[in-house]
C-alpha atoms as a PDB file:
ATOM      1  CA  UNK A   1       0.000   0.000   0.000  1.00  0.00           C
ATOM      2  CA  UNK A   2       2.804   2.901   0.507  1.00  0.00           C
ATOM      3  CA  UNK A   3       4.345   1.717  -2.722  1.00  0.00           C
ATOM      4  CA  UNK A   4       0.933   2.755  -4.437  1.00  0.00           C
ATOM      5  CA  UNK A   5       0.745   6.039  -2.333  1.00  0.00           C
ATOM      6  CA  UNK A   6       4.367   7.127  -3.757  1.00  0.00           C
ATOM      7  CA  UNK A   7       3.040   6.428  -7.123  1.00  0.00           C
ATOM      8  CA  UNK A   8       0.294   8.544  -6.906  1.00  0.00           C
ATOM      9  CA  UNK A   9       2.256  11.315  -5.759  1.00  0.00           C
ATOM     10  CA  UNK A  10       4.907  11.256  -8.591  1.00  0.00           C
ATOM     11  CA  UNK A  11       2.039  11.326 -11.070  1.00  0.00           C
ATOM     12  CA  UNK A  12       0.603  14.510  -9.738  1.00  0.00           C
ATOM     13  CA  UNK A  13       3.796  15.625  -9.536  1.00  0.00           C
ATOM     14  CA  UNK A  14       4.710  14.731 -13.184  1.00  0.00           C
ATOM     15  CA  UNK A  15       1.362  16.268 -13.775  1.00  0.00           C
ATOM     16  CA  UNK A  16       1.611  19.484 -12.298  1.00  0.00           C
ATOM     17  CA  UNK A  17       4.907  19.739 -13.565  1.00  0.00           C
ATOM     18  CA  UNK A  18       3.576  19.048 -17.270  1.00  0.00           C
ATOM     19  CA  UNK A  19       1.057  21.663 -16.976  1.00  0.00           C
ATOM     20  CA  UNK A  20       3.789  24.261 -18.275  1.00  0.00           C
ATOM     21  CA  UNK A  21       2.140  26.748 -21.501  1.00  0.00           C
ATOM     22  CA  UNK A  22       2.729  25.706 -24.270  1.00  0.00           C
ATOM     23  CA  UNK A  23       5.000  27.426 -26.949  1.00  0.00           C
ATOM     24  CA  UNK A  24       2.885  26.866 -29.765  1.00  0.00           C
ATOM     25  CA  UNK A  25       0.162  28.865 -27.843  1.00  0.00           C
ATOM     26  CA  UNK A  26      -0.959  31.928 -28.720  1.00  0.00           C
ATOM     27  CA  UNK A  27      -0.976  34.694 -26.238  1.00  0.00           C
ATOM     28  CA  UNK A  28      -4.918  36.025 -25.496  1.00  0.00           C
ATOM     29  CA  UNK A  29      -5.756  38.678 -28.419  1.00  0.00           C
ATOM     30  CA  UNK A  30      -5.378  42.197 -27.563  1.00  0.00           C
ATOM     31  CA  UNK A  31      -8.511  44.260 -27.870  1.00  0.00           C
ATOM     32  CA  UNK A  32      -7.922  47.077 -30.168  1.00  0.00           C
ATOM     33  CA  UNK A  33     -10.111  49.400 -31.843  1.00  0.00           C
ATOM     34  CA  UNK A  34     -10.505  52.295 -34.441  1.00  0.00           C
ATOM     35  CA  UNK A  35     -11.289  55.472 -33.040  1.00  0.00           C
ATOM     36  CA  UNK A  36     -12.940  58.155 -34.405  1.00  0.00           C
ATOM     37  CA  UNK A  37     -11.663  62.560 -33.716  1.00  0.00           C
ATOM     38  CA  UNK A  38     -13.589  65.602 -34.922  1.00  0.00           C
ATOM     39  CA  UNK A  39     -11.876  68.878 -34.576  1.00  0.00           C
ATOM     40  CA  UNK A  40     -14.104  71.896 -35.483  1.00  0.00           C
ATOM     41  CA  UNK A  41     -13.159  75.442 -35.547  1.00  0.00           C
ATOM     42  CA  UNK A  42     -15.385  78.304 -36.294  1.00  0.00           C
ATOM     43  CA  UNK A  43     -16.602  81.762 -34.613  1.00  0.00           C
ATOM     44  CA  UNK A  44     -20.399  83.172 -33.628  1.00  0.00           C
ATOM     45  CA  UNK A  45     -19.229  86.555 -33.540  1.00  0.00           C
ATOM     46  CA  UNK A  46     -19.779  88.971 -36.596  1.00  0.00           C
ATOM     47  CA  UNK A  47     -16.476  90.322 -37.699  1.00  0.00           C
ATOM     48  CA  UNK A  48     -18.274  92.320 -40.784  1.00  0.00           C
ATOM     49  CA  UNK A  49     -16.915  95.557 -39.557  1.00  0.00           C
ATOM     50  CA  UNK A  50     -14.038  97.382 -41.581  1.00  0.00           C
ATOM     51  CA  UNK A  51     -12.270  97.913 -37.924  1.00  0.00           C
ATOM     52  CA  UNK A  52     -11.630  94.083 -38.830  1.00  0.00           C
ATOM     53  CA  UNK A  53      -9.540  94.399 -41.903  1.00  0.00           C
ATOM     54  CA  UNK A  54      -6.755  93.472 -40.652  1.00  0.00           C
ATOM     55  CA  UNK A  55      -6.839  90.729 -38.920  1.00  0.00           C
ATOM     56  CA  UNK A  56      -6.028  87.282 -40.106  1.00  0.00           C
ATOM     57  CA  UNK A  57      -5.882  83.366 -37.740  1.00  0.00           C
ATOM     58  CA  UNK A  58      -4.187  80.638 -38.767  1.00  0.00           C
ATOM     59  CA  UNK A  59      -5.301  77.275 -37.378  1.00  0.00           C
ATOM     60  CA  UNK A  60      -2.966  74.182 -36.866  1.00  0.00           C
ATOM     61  CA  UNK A  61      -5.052  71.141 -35.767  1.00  0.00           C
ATOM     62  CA  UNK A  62      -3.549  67.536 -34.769  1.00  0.00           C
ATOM     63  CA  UNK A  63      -3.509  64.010 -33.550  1.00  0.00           C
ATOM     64  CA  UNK A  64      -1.204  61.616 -32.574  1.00  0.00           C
ATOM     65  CA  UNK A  65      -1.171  57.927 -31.567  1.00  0.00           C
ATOM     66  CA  UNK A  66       0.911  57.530 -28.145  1.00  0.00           C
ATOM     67  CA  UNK A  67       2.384  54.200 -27.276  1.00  0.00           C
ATOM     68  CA  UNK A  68       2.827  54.242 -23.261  1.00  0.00           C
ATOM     69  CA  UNK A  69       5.243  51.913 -23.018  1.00  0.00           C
ATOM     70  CA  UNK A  70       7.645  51.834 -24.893  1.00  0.00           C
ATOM     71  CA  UNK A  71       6.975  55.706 -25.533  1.00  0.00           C
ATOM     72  CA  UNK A  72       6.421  56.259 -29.152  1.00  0.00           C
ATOM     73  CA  UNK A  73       3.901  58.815 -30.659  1.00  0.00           C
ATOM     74  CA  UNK A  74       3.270  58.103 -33.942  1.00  0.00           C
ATOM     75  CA  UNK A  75       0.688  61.087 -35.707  1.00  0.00           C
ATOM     76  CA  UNK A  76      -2.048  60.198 -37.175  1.00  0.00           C
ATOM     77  CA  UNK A  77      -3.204  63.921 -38.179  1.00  0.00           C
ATOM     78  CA  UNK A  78      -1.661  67.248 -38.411  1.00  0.00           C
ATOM     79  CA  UNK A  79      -3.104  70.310 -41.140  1.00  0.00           C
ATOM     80  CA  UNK A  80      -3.126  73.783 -40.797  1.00  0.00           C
ATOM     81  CA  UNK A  81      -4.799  76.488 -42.473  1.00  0.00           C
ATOM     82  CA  UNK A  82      -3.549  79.347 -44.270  1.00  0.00           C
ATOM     83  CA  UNK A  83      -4.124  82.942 -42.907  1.00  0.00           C
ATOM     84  CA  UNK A  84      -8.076  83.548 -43.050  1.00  0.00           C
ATOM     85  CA  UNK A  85      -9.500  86.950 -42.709  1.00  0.00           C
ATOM     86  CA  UNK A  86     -11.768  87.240 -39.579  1.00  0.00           C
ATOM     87  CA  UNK A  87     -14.690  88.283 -42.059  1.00  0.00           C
ATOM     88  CA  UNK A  88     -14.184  85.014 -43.549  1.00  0.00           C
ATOM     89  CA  UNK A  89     -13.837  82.863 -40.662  1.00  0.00           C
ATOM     90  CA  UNK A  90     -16.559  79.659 -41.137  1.00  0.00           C
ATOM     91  CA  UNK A  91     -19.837  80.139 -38.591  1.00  0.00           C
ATOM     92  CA  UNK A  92     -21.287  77.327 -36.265  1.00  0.00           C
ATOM     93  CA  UNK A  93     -23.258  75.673 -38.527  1.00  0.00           C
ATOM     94  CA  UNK A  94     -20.844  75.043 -41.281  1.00  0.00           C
ATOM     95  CA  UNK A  95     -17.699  75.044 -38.999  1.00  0.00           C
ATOM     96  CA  UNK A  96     -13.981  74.491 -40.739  1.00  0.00           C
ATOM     97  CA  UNK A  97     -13.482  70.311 -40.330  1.00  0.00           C
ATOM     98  CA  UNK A  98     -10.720  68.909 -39.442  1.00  0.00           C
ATOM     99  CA  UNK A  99     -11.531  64.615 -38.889  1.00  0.00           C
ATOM    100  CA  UNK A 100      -9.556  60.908 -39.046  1.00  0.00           C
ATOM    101  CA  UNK A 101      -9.940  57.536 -37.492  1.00  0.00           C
ATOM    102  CA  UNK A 102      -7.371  56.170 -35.662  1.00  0.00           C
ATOM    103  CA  UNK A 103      -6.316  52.589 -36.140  1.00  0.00           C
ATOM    104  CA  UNK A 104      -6.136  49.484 -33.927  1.00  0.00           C
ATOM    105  CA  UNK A 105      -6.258  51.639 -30.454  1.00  0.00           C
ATOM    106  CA  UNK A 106      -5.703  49.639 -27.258  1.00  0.00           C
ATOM    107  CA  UNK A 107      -6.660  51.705 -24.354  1.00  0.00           C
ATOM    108  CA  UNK A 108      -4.386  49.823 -21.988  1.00  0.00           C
ATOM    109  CA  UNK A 109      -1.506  50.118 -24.169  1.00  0.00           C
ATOM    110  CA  UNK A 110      -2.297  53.349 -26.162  1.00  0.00           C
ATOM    111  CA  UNK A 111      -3.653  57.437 -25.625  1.00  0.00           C
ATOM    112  CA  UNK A 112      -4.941  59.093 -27.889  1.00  0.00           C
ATOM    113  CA  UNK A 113      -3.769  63.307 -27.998  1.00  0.00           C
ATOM    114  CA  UNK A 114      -5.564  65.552 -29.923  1.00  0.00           C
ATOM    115  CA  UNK A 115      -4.475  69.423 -29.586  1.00  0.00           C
ATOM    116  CA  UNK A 116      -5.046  72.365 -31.926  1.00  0.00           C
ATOM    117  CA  UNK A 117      -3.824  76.085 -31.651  1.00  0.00           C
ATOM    118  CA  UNK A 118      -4.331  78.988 -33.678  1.00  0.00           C
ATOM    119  CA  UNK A 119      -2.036  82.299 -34.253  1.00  0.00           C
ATOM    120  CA  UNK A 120      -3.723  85.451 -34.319  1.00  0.00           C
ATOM    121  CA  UNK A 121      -2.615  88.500 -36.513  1.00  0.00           C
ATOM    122  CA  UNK A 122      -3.401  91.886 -36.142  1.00  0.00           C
ATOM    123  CA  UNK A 123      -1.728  94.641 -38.141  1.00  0.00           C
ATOM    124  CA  UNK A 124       2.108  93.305 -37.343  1.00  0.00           C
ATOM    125  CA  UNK A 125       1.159  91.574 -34.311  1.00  0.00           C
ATOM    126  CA  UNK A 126       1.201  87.656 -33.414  1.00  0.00           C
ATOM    127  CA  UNK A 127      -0.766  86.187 -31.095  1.00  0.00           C
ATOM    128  CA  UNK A 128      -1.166  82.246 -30.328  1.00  0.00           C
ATOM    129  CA  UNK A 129      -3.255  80.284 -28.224  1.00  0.00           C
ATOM    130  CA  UNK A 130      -3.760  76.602 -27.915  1.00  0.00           C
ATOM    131  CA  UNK A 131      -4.351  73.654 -25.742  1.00  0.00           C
ATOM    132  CA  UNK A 132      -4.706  69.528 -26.232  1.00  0.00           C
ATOM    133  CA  UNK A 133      -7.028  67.174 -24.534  1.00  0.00           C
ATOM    134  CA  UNK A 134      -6.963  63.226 -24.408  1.00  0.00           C
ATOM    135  CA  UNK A 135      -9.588  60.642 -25.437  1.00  0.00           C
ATOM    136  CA  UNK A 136     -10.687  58.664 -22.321  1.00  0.00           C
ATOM    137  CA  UNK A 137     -10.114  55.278 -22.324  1.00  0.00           C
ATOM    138  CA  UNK A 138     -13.516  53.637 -23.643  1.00  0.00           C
ATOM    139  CA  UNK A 139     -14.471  56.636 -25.907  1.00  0.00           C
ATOM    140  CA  UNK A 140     -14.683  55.448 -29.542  1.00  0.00           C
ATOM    141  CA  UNK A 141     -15.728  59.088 -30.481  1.00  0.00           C
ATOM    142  CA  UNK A 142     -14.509  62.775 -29.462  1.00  0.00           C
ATOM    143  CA  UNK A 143     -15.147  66.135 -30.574  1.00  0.00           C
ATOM    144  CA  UNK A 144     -13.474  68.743 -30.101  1.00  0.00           C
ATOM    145  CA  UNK A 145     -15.547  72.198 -30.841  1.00  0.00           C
ATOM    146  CA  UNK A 146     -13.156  75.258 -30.992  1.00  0.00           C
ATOM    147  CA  UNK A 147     -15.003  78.658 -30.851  1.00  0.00           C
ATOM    148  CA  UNK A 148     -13.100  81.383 -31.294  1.00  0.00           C
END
């Protein structure tokens, strides 16, 4: 009867032991999904009057990919406008469109940075202003309204 017991215990042994992964096994898929960015720029304010002549915006929109770890930001979207007059500046309802998908996004390995700015000109004078924001993880959509 020990005999037997010291068999059984190899086995589970061997057993336990064999349980090892196998190479040949592929590793669990990682979820990844496009993602979608709207950036819109455009003004509600009436710049019809001559004292407006003179001033001009140029706006620089753009999106990049960023791998956390390793770092790496690979960009997906960057455009900029020429100078536009503020007369001719687009209004809320037909705004100036700036949009892209983003491929195969993993939230736990990837972020997703969008940021704009926009230089303002006024006789000789410069002027810029901008800002970026992050998609949250779980978002498959963002928009990004800029009124200036």
């Amino acid at each position: 009867m020990e005999w037997k017991w010291n068999l059984g215990y190899v086995w589970l042994l061997a057993t336990l032991i064999s349980c090892a992964p196998d190479a040949d096994m592929n590793p669990l898929p990682v979820f990844a999904e496009d993602k979608t960015v709207r950036i819109e720029f455009y003004t509600d304010k009436d710049f019809s009057d001559a004292r407006y002549d003179d001033h001009y915006v140029k706006f620089q929109a753009g999106v990049e990919k960023v791998t956390l770890n390793p770092y790496r930001a690979e960009r997906i979207l960057l455009e900029s406008t020429d100078w536009i007059a503020f007369r001719d500046l687009p209004r809320e309802n037909q705004p100036l469109l700036f949009e892209t998908t983003i491929p195969r996004v993993n939230d736990a390995l990837h972020q997703v940075n969008i940021g704009y700015n926009y230089t303002v000109r006024i006789g000789e004078t410069l002027q810029m202003r901008g800002t970026n924001t992050f998609m949250q993880p779980g978002e498959k959509t963002k928009t990004v309204s800029v009124q200036f």
